[in-house]
PDB file of N, CA and C in Angstrom:
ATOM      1  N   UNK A   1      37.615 104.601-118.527  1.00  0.00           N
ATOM      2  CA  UNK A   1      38.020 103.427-117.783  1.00  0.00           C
ATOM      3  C   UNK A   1      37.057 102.298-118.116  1.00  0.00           C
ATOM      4  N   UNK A   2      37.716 101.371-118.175  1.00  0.00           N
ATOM      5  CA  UNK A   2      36.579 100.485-118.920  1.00  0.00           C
ATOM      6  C   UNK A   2      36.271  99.159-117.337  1.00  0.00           C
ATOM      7  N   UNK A   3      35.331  98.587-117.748  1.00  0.00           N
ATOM      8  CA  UNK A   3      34.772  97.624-116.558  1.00  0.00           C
ATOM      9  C   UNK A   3      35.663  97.084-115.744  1.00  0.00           C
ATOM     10  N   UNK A   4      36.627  96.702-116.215  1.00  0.00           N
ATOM     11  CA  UNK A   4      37.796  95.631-115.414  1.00  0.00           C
ATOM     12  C   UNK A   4      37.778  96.741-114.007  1.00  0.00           C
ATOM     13  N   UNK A   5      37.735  97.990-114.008  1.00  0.00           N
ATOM     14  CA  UNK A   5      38.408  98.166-112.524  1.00  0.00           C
ATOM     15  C   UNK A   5      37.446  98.984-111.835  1.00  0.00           C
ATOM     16  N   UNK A   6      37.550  98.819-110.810  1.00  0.00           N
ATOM     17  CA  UNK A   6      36.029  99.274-109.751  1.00  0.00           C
ATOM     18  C   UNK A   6      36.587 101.391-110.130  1.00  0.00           C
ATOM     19  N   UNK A   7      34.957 101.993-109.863  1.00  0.00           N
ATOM     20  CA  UNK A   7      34.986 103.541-110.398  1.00  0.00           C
ATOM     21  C   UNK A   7      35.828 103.894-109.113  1.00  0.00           C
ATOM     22  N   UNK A   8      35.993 104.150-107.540  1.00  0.00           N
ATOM     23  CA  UNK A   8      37.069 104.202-106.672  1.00  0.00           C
ATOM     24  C   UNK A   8      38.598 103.851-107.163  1.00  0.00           C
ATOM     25  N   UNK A   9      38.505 103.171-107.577  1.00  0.00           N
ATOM     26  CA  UNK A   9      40.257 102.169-107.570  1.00  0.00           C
ATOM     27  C   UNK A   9      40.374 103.346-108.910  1.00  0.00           C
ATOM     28  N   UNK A  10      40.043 103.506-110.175  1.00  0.00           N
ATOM     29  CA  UNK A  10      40.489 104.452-111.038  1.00  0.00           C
ATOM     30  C   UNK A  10      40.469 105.757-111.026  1.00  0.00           C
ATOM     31  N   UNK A  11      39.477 106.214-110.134  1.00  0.00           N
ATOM     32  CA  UNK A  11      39.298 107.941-109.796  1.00  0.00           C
ATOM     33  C   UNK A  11      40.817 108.087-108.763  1.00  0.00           C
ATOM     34  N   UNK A  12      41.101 106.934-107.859  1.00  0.00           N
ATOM     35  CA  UNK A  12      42.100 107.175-106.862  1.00  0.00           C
ATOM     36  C   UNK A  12      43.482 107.250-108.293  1.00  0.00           C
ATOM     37  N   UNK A  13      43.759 105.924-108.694  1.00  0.00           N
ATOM     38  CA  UNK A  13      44.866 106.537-109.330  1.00  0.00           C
ATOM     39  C   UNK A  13      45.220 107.083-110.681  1.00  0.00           C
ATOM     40  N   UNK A  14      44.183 107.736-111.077  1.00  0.00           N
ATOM     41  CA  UNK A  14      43.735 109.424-112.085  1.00  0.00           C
ATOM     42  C   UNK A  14      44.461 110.091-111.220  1.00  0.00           C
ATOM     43  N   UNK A  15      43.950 110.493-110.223  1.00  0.00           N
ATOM     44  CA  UNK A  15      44.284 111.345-109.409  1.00  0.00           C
ATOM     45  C   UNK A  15      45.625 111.294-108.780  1.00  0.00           C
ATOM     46  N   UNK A  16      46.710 110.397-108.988  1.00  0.00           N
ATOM     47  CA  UNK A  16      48.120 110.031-108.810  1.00  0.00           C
ATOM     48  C   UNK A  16      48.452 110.347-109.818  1.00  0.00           C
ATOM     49  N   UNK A  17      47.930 110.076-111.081  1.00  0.00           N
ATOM     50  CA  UNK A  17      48.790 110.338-112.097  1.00  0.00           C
ATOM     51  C   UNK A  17      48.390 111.542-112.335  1.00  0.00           C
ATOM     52  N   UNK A  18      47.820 112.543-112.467  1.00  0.00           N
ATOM     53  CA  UNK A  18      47.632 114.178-112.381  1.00  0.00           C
ATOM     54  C   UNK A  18      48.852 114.737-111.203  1.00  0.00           C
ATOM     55  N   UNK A  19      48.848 114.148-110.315  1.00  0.00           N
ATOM     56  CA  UNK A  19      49.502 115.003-108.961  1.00  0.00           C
ATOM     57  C   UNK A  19      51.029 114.636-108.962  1.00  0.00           C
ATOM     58  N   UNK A  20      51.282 113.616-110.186  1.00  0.00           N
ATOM     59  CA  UNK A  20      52.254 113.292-110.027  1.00  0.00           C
ATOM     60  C   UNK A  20      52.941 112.538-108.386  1.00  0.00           C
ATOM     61  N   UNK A  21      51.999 111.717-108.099  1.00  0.00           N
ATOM     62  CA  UNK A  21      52.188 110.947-106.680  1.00  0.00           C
ATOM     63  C   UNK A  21      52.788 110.000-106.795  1.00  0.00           C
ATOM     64  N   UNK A  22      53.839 109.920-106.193  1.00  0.00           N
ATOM     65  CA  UNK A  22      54.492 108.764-105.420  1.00  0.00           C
ATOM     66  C   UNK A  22      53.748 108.116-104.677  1.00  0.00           C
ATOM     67  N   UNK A  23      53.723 106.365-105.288  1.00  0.00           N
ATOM     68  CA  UNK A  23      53.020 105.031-104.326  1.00  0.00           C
ATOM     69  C   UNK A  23      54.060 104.270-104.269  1.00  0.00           C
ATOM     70  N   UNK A  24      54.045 103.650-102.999  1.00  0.00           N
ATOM     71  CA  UNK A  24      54.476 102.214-102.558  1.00  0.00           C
ATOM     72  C   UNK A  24      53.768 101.213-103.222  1.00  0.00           C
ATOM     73  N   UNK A  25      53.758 100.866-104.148  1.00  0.00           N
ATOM     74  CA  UNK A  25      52.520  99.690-104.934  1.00  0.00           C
ATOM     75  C   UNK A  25      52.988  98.302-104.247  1.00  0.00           C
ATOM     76  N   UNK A  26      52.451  97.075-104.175  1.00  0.00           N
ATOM     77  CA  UNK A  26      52.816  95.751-104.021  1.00  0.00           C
ATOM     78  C   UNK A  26      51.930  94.957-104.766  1.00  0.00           C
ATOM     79  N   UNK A  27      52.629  94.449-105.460  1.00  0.00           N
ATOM     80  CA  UNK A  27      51.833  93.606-106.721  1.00  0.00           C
ATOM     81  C   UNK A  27      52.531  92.714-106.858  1.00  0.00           C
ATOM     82  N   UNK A  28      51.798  91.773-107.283  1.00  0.00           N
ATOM     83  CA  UNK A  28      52.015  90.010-108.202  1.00  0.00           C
ATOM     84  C   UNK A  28      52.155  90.069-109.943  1.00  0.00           C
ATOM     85  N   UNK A  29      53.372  89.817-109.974  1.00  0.00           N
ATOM     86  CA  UNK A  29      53.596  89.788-111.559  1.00  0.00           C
ATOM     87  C   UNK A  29      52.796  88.563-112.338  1.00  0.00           C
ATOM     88  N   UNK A  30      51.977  88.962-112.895  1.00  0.00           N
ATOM     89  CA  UNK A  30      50.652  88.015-114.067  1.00  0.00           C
ATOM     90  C   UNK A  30      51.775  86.606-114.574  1.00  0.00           C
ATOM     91  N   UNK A  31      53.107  87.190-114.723  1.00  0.00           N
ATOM     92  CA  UNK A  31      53.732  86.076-115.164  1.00  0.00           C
ATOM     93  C   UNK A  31      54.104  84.832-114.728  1.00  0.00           C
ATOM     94  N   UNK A  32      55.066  84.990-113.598  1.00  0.00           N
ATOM     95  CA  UNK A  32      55.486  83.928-113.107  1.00  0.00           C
ATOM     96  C   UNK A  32      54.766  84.593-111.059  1.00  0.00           C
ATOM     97  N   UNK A  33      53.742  84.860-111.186  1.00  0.00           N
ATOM     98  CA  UNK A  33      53.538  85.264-109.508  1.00  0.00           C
ATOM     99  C   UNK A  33      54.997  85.785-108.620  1.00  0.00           C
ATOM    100  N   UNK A  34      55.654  86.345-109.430  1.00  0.00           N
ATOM    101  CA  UNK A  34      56.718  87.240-108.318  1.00  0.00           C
ATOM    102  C   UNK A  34      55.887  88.308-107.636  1.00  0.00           C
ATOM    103  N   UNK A  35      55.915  88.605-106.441  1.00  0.00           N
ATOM    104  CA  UNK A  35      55.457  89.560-105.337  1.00  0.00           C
ATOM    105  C   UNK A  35      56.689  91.036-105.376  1.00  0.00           C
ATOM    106  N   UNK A  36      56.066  91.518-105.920  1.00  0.00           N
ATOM    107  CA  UNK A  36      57.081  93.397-105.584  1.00  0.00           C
ATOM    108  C   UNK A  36      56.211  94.258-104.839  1.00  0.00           C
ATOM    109  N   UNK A  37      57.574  95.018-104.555  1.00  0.00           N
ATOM    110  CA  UNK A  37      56.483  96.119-103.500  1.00  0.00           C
ATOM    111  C   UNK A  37      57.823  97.277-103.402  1.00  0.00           C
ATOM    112  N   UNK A  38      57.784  98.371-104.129  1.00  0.00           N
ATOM    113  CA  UNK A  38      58.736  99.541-104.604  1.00  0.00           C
ATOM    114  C   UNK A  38      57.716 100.435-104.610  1.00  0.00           C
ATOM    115  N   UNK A  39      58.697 101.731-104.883  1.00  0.00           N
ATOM    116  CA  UNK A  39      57.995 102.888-105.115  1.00  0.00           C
ATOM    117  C   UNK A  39      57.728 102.958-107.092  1.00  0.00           C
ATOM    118  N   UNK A  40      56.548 103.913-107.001  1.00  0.00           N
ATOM    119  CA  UNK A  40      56.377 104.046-108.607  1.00  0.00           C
ATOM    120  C   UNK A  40      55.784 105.227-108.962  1.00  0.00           C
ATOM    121  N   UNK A  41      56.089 105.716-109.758  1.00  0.00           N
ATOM    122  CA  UNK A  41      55.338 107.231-110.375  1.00  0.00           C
ATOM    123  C   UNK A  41      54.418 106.663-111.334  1.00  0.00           C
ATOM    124  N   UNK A  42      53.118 107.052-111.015  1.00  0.00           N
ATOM    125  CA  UNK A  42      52.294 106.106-111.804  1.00  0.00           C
ATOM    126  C   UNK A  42      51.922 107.558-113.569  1.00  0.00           C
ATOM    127  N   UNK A  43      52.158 106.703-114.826  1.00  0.00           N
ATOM    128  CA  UNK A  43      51.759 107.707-115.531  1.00  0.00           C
ATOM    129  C   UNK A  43      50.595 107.598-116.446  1.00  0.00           C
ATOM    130  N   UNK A  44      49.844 106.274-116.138  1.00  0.00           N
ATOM    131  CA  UNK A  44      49.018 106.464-117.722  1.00  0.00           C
ATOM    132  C   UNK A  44      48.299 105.131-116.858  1.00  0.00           C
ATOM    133  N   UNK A  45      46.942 104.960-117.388  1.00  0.00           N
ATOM    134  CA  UNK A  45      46.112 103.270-117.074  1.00  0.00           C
ATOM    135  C   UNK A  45      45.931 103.347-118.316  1.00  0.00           C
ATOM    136  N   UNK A  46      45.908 101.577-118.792  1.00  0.00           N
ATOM    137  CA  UNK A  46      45.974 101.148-120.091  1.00  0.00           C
ATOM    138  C   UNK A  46      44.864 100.196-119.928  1.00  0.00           C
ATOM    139  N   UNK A  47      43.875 100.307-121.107  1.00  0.00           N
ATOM    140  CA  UNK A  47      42.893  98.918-121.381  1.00  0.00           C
ATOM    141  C   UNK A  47      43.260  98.278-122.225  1.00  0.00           C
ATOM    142  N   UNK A  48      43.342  97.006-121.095  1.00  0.00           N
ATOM    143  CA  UNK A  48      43.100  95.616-122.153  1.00  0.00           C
ATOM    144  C   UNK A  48      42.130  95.187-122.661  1.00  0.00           C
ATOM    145  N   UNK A  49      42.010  93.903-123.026  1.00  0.00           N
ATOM    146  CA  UNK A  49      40.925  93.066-123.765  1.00  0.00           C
ATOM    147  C   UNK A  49      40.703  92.716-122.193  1.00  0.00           C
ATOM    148  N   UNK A  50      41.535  91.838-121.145  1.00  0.00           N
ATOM    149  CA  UNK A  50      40.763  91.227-120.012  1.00  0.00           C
ATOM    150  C   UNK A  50      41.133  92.087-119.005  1.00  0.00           C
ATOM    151  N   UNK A  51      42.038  92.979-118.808  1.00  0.00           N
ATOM    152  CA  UNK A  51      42.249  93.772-117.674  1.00  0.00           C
ATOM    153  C   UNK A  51      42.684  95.535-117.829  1.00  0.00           C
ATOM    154  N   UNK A  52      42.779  95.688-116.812  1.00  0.00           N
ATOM    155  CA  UNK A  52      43.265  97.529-117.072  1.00  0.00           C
ATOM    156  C   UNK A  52      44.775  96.996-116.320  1.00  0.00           C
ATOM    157  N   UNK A  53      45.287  98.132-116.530  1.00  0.00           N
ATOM    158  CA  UNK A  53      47.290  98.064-116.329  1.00  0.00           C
ATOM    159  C   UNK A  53      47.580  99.680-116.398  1.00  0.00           C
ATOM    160  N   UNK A  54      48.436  99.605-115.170  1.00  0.00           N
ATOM    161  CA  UNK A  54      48.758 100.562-114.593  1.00  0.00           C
ATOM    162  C   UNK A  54      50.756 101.210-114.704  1.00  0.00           C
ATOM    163  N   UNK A  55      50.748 102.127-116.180  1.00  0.00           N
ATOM    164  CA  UNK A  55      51.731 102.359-116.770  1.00  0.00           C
ATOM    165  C   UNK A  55      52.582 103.286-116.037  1.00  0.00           C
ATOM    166  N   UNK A  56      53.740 102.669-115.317  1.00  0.00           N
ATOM    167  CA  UNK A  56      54.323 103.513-113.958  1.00  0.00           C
ATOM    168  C   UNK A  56      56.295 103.606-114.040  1.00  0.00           C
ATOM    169  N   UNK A  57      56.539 104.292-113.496  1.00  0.00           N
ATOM    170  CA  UNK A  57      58.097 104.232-113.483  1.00  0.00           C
ATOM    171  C   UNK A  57      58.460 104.080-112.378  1.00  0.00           C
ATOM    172  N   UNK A  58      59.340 103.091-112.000  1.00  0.00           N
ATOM    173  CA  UNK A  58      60.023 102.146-110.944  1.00  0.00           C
ATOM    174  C   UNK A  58      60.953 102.941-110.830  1.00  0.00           C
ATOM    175  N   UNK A  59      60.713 104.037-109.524  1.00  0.00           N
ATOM    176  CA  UNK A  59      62.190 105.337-109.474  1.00  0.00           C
ATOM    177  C   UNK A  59      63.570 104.999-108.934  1.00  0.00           C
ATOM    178  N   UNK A  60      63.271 103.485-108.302  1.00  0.00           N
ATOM    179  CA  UNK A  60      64.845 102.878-107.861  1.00  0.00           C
ATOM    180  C   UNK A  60      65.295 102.458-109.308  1.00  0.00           C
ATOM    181  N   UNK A  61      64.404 101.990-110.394  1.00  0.00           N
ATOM    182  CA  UNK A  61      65.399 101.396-111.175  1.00  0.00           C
ATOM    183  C   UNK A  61      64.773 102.456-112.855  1.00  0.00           C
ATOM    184  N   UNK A  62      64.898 103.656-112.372  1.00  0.00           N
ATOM    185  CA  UNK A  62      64.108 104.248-113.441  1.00  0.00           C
ATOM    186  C   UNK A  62      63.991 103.294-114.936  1.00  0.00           C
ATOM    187  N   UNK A  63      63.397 102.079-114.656  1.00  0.00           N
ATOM    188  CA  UNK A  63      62.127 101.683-116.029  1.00  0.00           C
ATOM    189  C   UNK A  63      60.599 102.116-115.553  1.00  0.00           C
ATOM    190  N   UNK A  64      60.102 101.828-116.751  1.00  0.00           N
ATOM    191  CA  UNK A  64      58.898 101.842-116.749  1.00  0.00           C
ATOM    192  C   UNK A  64      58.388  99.891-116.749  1.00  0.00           C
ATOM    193  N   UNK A  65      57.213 100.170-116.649  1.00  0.00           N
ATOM    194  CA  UNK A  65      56.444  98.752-116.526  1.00  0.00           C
ATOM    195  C   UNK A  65      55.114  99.162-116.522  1.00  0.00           C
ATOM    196  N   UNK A  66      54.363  98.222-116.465  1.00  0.00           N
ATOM    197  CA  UNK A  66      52.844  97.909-116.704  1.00  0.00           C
ATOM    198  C   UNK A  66      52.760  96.879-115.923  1.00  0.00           C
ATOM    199  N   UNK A  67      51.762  97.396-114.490  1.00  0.00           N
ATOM    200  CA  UNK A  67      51.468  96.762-113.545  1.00  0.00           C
ATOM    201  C   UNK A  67      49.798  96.320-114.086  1.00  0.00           C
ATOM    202  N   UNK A  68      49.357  94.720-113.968  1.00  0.00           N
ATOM    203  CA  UNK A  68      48.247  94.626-114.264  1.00  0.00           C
ATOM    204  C   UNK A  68      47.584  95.328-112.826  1.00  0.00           C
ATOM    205  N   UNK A  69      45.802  96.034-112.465  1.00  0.00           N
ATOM    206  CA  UNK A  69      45.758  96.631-111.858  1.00  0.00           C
ATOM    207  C   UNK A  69      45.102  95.853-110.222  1.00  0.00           C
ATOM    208  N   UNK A  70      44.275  94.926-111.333  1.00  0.00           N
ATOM    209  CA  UNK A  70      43.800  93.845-110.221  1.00  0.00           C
ATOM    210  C   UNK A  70      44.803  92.970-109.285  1.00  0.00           C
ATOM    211  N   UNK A  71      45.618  93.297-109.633  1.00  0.00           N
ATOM    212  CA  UNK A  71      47.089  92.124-108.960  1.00  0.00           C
ATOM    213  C   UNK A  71      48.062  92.935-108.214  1.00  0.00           C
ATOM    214  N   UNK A  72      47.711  94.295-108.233  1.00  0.00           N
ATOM    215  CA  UNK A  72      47.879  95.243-107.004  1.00  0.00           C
ATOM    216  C   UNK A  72      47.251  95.157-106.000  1.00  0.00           C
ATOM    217  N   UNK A  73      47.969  94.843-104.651  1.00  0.00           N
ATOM    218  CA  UNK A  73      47.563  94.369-103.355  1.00  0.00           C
ATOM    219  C   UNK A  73      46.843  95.351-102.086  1.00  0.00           C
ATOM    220  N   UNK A  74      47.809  96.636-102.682  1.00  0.00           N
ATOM    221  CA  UNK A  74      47.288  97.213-101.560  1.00  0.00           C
ATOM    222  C   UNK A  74      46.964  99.002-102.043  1.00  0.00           C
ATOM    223  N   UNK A  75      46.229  98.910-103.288  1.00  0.00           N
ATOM    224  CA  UNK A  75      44.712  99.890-103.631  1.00  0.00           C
ATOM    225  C   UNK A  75      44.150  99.877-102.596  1.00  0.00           C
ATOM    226  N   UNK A  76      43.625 101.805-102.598  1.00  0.00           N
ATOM    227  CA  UNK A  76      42.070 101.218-101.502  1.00  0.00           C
ATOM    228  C   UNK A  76      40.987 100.677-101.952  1.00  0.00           C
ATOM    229  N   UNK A  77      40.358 100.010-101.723  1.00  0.00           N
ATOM    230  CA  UNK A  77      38.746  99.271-101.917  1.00  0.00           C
ATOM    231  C   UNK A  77      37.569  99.994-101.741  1.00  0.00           C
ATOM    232  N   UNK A  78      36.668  99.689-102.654  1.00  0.00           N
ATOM    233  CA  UNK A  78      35.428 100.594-101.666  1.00  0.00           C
ATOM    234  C   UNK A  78      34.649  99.416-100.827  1.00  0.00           C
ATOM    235  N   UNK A  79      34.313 100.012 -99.324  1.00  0.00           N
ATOM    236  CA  UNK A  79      33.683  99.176 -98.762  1.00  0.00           C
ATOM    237  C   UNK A  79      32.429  99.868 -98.094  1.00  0.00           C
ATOM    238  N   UNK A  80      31.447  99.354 -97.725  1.00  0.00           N
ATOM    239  CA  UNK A  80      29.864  99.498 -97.125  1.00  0.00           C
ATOM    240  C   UNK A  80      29.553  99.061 -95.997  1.00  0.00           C
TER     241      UNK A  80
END
């Protein structure tokens, strides 16, 4: 996993994509700021040059997509 994403936020969804878990994700599309919030089978995190992306299948509309990961709303955080 490379820097872009906190060591919590990638151990959590490793661990989705091993268990094969179903998330409710809600994210902002990098493109034009559209807001989604569906279910997704998450299968693979991808590094970019500026971000990590989160390679998932949208089971209402079985595609796949690449959610950037930072523009996912509601990851848990680590907090202190």
């Amino acid at each position: 996993m490379s820097a872009h994403t906190p060591r919590p936020i990638a151990e959590r969804l490793e661990i989705a994509i091993l268990t094969s878990e179903q998330m409710r994700l809600h994210w902002i599309d990098e493109k034009d700021q559209t807001h989604y919030m569906t279910v997704v089978l998450p299968l693979a995190v991808e590094e970019a040059k500026d971000a990590d992306y989160l390679r998932c299948r949208v089971l209402e509309d079985d595609v796949e997509i690449l959610v950037r990961i930072d523009l996912i709303q509601n990851l848990p955080t680590p907090t202190k």
